[in-house]
C-alpha atoms as a PDB file:
ATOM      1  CA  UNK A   1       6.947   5.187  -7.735  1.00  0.00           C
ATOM      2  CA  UNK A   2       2.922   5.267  -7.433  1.00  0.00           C
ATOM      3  CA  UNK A   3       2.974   1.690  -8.166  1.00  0.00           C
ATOM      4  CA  UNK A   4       4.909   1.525  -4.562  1.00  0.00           C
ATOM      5  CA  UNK A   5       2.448   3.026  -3.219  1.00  0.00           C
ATOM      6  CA  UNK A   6      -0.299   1.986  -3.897  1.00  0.00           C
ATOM      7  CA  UNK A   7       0.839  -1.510  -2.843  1.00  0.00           C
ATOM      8  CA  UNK A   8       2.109  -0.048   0.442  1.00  0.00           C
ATOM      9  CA  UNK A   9      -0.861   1.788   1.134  1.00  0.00           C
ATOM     10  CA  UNK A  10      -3.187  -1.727  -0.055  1.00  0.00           C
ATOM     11  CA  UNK A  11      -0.632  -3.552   2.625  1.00  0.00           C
ATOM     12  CA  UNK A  12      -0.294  -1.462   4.861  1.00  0.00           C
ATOM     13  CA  UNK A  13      -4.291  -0.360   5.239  1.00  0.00           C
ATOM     14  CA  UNK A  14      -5.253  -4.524   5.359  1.00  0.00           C
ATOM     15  CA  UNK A  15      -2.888  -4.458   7.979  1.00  0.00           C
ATOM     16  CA  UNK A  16      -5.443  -2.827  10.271  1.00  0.00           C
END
């Protein structure tokens, strides 16, 4: 779903 996503992509992106 987007909602997946986005919090993925917010994770995965503070990650770095």
């Amino acid at each position: 779903s987007e909602e997946d996503w986005t919090a993925w992509c917010v994770f995965y992106t503070h990650q770095f």
